[in-house]
Every structure is written in C-alpha cells, then in structure tokens.
C-alpha atoms as a PDB file:
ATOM      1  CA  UNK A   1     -38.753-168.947 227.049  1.00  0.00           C
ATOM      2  CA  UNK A   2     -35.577-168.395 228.885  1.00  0.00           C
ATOM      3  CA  UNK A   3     -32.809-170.809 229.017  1.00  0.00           C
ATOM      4  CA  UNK A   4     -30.261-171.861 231.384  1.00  0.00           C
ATOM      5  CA  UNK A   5     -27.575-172.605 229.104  1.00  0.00           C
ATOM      6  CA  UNK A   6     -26.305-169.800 227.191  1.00  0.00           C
ATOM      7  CA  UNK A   7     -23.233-169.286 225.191  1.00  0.00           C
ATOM      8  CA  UNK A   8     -19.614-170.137 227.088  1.00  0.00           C
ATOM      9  CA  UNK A   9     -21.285-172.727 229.736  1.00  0.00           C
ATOM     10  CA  UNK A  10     -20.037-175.809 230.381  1.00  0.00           C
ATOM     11  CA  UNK A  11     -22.332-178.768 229.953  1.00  0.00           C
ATOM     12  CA  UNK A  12     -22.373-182.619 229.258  1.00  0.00           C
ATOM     13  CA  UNK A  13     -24.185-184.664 226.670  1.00  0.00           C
ATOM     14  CA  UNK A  14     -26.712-186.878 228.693  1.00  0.00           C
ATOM     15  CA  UNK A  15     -28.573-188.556 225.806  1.00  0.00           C
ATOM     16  CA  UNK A  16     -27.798-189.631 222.321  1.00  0.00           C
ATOM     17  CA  UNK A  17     -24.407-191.233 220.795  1.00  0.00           C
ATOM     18  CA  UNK A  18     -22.122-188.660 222.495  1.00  0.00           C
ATOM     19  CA  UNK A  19     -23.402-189.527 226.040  1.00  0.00           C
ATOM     20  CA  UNK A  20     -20.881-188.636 228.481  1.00  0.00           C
ATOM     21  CA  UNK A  21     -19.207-185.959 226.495  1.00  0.00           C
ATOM     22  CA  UNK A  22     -18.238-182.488 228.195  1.00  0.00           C
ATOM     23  CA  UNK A  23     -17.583-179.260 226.018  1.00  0.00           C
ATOM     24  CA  UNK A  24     -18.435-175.565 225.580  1.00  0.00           C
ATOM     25  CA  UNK A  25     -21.498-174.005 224.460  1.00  0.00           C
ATOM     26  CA  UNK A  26     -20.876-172.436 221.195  1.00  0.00           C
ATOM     27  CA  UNK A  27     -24.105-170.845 219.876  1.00  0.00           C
ATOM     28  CA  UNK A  28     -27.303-171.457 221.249  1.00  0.00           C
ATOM     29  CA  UNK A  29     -30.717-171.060 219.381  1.00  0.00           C
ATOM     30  CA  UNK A  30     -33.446-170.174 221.426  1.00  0.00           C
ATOM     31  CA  UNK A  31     -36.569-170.283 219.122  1.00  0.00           C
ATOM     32  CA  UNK A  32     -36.081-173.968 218.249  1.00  0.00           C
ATOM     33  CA  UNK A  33     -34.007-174.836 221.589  1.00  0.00           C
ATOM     34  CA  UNK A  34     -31.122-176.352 219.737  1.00  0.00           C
ATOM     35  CA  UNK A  35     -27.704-176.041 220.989  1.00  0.00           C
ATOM     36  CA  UNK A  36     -23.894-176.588 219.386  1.00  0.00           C
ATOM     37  CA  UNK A  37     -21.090-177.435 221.722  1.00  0.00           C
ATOM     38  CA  UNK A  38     -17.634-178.113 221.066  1.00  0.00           C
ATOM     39  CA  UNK A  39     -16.663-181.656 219.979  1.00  0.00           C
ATOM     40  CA  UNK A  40     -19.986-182.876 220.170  1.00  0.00           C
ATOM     41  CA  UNK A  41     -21.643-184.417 217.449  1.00  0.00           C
ATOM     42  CA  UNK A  42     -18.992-183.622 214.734  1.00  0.00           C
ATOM     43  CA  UNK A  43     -20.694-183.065 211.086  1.00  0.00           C
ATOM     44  CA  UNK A  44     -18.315-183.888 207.827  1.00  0.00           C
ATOM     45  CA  UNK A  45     -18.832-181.929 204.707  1.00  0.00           C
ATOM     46  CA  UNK A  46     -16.187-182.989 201.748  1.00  0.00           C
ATOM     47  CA  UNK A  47     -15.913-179.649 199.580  1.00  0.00           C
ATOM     48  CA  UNK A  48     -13.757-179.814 196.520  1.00  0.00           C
ATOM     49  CA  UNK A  49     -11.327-176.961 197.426  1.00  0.00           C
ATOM     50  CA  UNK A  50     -10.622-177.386 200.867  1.00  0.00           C
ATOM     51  CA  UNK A  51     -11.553-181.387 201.321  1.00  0.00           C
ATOM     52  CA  UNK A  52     -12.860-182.863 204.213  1.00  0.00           C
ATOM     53  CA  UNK A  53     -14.310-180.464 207.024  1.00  0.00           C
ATOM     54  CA  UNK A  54     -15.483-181.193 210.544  1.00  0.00           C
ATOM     55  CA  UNK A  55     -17.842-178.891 212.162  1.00  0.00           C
ATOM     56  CA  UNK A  56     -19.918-179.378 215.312  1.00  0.00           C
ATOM     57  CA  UNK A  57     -23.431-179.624 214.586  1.00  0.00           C
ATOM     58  CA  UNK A  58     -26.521-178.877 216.285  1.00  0.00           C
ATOM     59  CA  UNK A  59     -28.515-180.765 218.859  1.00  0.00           C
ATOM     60  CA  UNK A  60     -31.902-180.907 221.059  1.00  0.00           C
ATOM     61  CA  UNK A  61     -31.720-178.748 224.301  1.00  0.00           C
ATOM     62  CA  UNK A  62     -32.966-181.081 226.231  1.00  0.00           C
ATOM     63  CA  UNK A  63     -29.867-183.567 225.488  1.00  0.00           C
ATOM     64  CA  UNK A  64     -27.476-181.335 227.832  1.00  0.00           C
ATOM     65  CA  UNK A  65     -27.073-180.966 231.443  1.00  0.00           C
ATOM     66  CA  UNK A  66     -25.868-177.762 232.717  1.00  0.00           C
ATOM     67  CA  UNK A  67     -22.021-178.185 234.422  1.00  0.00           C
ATOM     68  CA  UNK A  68     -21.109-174.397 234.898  1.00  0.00           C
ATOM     69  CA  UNK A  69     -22.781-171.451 234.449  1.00  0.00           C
ATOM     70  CA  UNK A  70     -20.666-169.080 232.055  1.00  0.00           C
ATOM     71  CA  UNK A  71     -18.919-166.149 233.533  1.00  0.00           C
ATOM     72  CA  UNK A  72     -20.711-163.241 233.294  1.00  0.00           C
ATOM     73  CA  UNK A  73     -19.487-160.480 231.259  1.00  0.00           C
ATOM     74  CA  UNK A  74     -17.025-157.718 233.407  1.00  0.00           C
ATOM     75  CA  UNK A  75     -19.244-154.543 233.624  1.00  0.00           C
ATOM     76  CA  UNK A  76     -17.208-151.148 234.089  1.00  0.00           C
ATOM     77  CA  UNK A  77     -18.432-149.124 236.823  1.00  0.00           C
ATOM     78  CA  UNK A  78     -18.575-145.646 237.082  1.00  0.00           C
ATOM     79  CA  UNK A  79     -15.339-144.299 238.867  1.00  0.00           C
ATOM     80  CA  UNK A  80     -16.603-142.676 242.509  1.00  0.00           C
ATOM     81  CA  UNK A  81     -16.502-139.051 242.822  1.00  0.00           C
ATOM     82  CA  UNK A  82     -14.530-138.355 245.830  1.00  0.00           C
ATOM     83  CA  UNK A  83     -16.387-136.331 248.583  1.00  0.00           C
ATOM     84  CA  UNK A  84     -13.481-134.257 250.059  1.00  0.00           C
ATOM     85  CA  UNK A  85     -14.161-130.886 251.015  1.00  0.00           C
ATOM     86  CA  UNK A  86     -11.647-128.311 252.264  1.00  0.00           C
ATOM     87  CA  UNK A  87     -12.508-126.713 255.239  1.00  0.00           C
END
C-alpha cells in the first residue's frame, strides 16, 4: 500500500487529543500505517542518568491530514554534451 504522507510533509492532527496540531513528518511506518510527527503526542520516559525525556511518539495514519507534500529530493542531471562541430 502506498502512502501519501511520507517523511518531511507537513500535516495536521485531525483526531485524537492533539487535534489541531501542525508539525513535520518524522518517520513513517508503512506496514502498520503509523506515523511520528514533531510535537505531536509527546511520550515521557524518566531514566536514571539523564532524567526526564520527551520524545514524540507514534500514531494511527489515519489521524493526519496531508498539508504539504515534502520536497522532492534534487536529482543531478547529466551535464549536456555540447554538439559543436567545426566546419
């Protein structure tokens, strides 16, 4: 199944306690359509050498609506071979 979101897109939350919230598309996985997007449903973890940590956590697919497409990816193109010819 192909998705329409993919990593660097800019979407909003449309359903859940985050409603309304805009943010980037971190990582995206496709096999159980789950996505992660920054500062959206923000996950504490206390460990005892670094404390508290805050880390975006993942979400249904079907909870985002698609803002902007990310940018695709510059692709180099071959230089062109110049077609002079000395007469």
């Amino acid at each position: 199944m192909k998705l329409k979101v993919k990593k660097g897109s800019s979407v909003e939350v449309i359903a859940g306690a985050d409603r309304g919230k805009k943010g980037a598309v971190i990582e995206v996985l496709p096999q159980s359509l789950m996505v992660k997007v920054q500062g959206v449903n923000m996950k504490t973890h206390f460990d005892k050498k670094d404390g508290i940590l805050k880390s975006e956590g993942f979400f249904d697919y079907s909870n985002v609506r698609l803002v902007q497409q990310a940018a695709k990816a510059a692709t180099r193109k071959s230089p062109k071979k110049s077609e002079s010819k000395s007469a």
